[in-house]
Protein backbone atom coordinates (compact mmCIF):
# COMPACT_ATOMS: atom_id res chain seq x y z
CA UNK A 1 16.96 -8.64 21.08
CA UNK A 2 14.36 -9.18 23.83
CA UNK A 3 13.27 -5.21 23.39
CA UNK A 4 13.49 -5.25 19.76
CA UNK A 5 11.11 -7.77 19.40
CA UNK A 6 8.80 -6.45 22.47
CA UNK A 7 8.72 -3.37 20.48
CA UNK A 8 7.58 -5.52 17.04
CA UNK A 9 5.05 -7.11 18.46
CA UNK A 10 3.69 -4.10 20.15
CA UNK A 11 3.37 -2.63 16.53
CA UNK A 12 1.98 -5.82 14.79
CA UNK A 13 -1.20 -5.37 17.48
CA UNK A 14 -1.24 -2.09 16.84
CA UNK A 15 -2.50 -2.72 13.48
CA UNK A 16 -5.03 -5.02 14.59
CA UNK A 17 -6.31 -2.82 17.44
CA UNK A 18 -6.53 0.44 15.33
CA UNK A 19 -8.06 -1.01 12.20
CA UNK A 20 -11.16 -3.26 12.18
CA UNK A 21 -12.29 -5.39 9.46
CA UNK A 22 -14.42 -3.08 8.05
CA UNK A 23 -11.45 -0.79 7.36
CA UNK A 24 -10.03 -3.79 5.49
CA UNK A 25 -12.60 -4.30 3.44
CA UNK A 26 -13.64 -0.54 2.42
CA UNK A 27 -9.87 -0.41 1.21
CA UNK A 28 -9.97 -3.29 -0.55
CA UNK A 29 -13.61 -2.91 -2.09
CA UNK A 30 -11.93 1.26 -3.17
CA UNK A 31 -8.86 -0.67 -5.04
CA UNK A 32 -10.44 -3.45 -6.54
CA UNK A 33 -13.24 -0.88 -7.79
CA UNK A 34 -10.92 1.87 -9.40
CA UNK A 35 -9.26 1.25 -12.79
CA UNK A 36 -6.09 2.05 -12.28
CA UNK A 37 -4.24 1.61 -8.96
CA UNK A 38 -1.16 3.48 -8.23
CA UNK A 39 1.16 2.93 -5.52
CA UNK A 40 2.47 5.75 -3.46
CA UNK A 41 5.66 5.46 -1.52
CA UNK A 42 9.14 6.86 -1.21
CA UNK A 43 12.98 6.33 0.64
CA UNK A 44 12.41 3.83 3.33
CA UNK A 45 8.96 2.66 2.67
CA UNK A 46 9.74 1.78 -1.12
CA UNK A 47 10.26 -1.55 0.35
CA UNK A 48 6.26 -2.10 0.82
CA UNK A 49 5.42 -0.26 -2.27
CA UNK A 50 7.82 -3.46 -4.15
CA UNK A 51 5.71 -5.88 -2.52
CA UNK A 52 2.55 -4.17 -2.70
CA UNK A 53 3.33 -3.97 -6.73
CA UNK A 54 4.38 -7.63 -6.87
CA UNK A 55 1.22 -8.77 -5.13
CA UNK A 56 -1.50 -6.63 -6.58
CA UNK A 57 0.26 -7.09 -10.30
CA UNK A 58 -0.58 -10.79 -9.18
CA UNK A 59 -4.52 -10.23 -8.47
CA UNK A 60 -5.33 -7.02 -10.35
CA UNK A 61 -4.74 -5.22 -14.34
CA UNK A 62 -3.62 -1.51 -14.04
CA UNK A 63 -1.36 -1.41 -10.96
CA UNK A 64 1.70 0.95 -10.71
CA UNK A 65 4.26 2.37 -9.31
CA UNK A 66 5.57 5.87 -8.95
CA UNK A 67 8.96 5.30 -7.78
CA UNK A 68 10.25 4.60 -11.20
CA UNK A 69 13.87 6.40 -11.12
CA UNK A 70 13.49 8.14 -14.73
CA UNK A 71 9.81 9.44 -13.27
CA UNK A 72 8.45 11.49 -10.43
CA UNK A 73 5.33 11.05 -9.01
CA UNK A 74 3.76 14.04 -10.51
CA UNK A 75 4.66 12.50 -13.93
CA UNK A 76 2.80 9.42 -13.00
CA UNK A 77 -0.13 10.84 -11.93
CA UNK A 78 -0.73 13.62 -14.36
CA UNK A 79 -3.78 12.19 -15.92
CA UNK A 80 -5.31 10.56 -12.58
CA UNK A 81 -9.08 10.90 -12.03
CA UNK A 82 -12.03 9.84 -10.34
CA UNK A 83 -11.53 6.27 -11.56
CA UNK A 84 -8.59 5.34 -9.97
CA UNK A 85 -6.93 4.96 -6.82
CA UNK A 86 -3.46 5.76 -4.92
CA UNK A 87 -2.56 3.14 -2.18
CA UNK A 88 0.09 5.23 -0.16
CA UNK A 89 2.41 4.17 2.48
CA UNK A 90 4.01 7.15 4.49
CA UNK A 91 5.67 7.68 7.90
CA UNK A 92 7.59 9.88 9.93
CA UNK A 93 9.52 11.68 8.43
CA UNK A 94 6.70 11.93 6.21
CA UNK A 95 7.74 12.76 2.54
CA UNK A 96 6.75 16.15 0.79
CA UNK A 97 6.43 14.12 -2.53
CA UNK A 98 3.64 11.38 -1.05
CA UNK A 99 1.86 14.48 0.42
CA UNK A 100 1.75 16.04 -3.34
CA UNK A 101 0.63 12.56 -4.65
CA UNK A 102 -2.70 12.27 -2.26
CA UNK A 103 -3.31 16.47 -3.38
CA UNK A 104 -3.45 15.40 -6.67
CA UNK A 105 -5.16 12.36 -6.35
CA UNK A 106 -7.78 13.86 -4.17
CA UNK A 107 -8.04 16.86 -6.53
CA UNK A 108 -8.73 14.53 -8.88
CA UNK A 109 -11.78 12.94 -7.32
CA UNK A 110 -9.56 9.98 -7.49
CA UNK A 111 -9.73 7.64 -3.93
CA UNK A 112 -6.72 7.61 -1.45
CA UNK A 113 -6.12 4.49 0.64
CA UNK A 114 -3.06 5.33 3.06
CA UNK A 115 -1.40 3.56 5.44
CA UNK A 116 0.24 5.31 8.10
CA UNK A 117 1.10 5.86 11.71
CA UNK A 118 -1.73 8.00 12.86
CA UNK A 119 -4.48 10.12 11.87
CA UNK A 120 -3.47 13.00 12.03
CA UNK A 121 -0.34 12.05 9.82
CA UNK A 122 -0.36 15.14 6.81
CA UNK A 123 -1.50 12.89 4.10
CA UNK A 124 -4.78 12.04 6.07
CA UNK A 125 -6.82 15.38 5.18
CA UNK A 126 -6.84 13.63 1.47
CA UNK A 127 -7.70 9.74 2.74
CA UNK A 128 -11.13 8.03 1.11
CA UNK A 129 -9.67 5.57 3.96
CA UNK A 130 -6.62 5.23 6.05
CA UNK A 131 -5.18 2.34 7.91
CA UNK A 132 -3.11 2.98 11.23
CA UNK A 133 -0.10 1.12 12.01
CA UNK A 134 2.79 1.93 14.59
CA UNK A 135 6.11 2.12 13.30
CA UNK A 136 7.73 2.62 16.79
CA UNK A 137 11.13 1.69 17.27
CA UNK A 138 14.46 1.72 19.72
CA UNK A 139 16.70 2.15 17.57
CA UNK A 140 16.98 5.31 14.92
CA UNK A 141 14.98 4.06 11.97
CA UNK A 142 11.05 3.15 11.72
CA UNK A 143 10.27 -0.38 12.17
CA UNK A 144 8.41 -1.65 9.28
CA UNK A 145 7.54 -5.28 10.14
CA UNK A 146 4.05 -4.03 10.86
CA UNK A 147 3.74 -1.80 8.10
CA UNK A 148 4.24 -5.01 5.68
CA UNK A 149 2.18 -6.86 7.70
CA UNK A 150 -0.71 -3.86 7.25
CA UNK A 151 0.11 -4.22 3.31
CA UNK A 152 -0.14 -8.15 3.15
CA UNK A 153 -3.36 -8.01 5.06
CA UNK A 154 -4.25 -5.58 2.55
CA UNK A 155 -3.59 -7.52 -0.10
CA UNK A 156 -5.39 -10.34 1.11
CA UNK A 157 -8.61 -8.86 1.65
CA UNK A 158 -8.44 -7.80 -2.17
CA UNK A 159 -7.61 -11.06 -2.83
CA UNK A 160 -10.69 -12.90 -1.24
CA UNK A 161 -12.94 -10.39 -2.79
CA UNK A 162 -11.29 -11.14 -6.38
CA UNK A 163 -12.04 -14.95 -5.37
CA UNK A 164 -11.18 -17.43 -8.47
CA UNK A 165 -11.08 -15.15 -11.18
CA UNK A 166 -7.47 -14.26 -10.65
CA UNK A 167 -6.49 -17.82 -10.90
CA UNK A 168 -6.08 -18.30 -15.03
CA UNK A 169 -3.49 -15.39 -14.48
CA UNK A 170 -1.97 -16.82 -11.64
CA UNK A 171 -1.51 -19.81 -13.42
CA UNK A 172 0.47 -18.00 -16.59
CA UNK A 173 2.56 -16.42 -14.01
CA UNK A 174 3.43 -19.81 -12.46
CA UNK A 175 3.86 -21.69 -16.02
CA UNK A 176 6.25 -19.13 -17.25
CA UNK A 177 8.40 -18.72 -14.12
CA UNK A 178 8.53 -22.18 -13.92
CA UNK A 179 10.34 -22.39 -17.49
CA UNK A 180 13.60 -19.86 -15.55
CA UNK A 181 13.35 -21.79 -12.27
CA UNK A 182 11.83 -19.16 -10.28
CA UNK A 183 9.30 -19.81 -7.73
């Protein structure tokens, strides 16, 4: 247990010693100034895109996913341009589809914010911006404590730039899952 968490925390500074705040806030300034923002992920890292989705639907209009089981990612972002953004999420063993998604997007003219292990991961020829995080583990899997911590720091940066004007939504969200007891 001891090494597992060792190993967590070793990842968790990882994002804060390979990213600096400016990083942050170019992301966040490239999502909150496309129209549409779609989120990129696939397998094991669906798990951020969820959250990702959930948060951004909170803060922003025009936020997808491409994981949708009836749809592939090319279907999703067909009719991408310059406008709009992907937000992708992908690590070793890096998916062919996610690589597609930031060609098209970046053959679009369209911005790509990734979030990934390393620079020289294969999606990072097409990155506007890209956000490092270690996914190191001891075990046979990726740990991705640090990759949703990445996302939720993320999220919060768009967040203070959106300041109060998310709030009359927030509130709608809140009255109506209030009514069905969810919280």
């Amino acid at each position: 247990m001891e090494s597992y968490f060792s190993n967590v925390m070793q990842n968790l500074k990882s994002c804060v010693s390979q990213n600096d705040t400016i990083a942050f806030e170019r992301a966040a300034g490239l999502v909150v100034g496309s129209k549409r923002k779609f989120i990129v992920t696939s397998r094991a890292n669906s798990c951020v895109g969820d959250m990702m989705l959930m948060l951004l639907k909170h803060l922003l209009t025009d936020v997808y996913e491409t994981s949708h089981p009836a749809l592939n990612v090319i279907d999703h972002l067909c009719d991408i341009t310059e406008n709009d953004c992907i937000i992708a999420a992908s690590f070793p063993r890096y998916s062919e589809m996610d690589l597609l998604a930031a060609q098209m997007a970046y053959e679009a003219g369209a911005k790509v914010i990734l979030i990934t292990d390393k620079a020289s991961s294969p999606l990072a020829k097409y990155a506007t911006q890209i956000l490092t995080v270690s996914v190191d583990s001891n075990t046979f899997f990726n740990s991705y404590v640090a990759v949703m911590f990445t996302m939720e720091l993320l999220c919060s940066f768009i967040s203070r730039k959106m300041g109060y004007s998310t709030e009359a939504k927030l509130e709608l969200i809140d009255r109506y899952l209030s009514k069905v007891g969810l919280f």
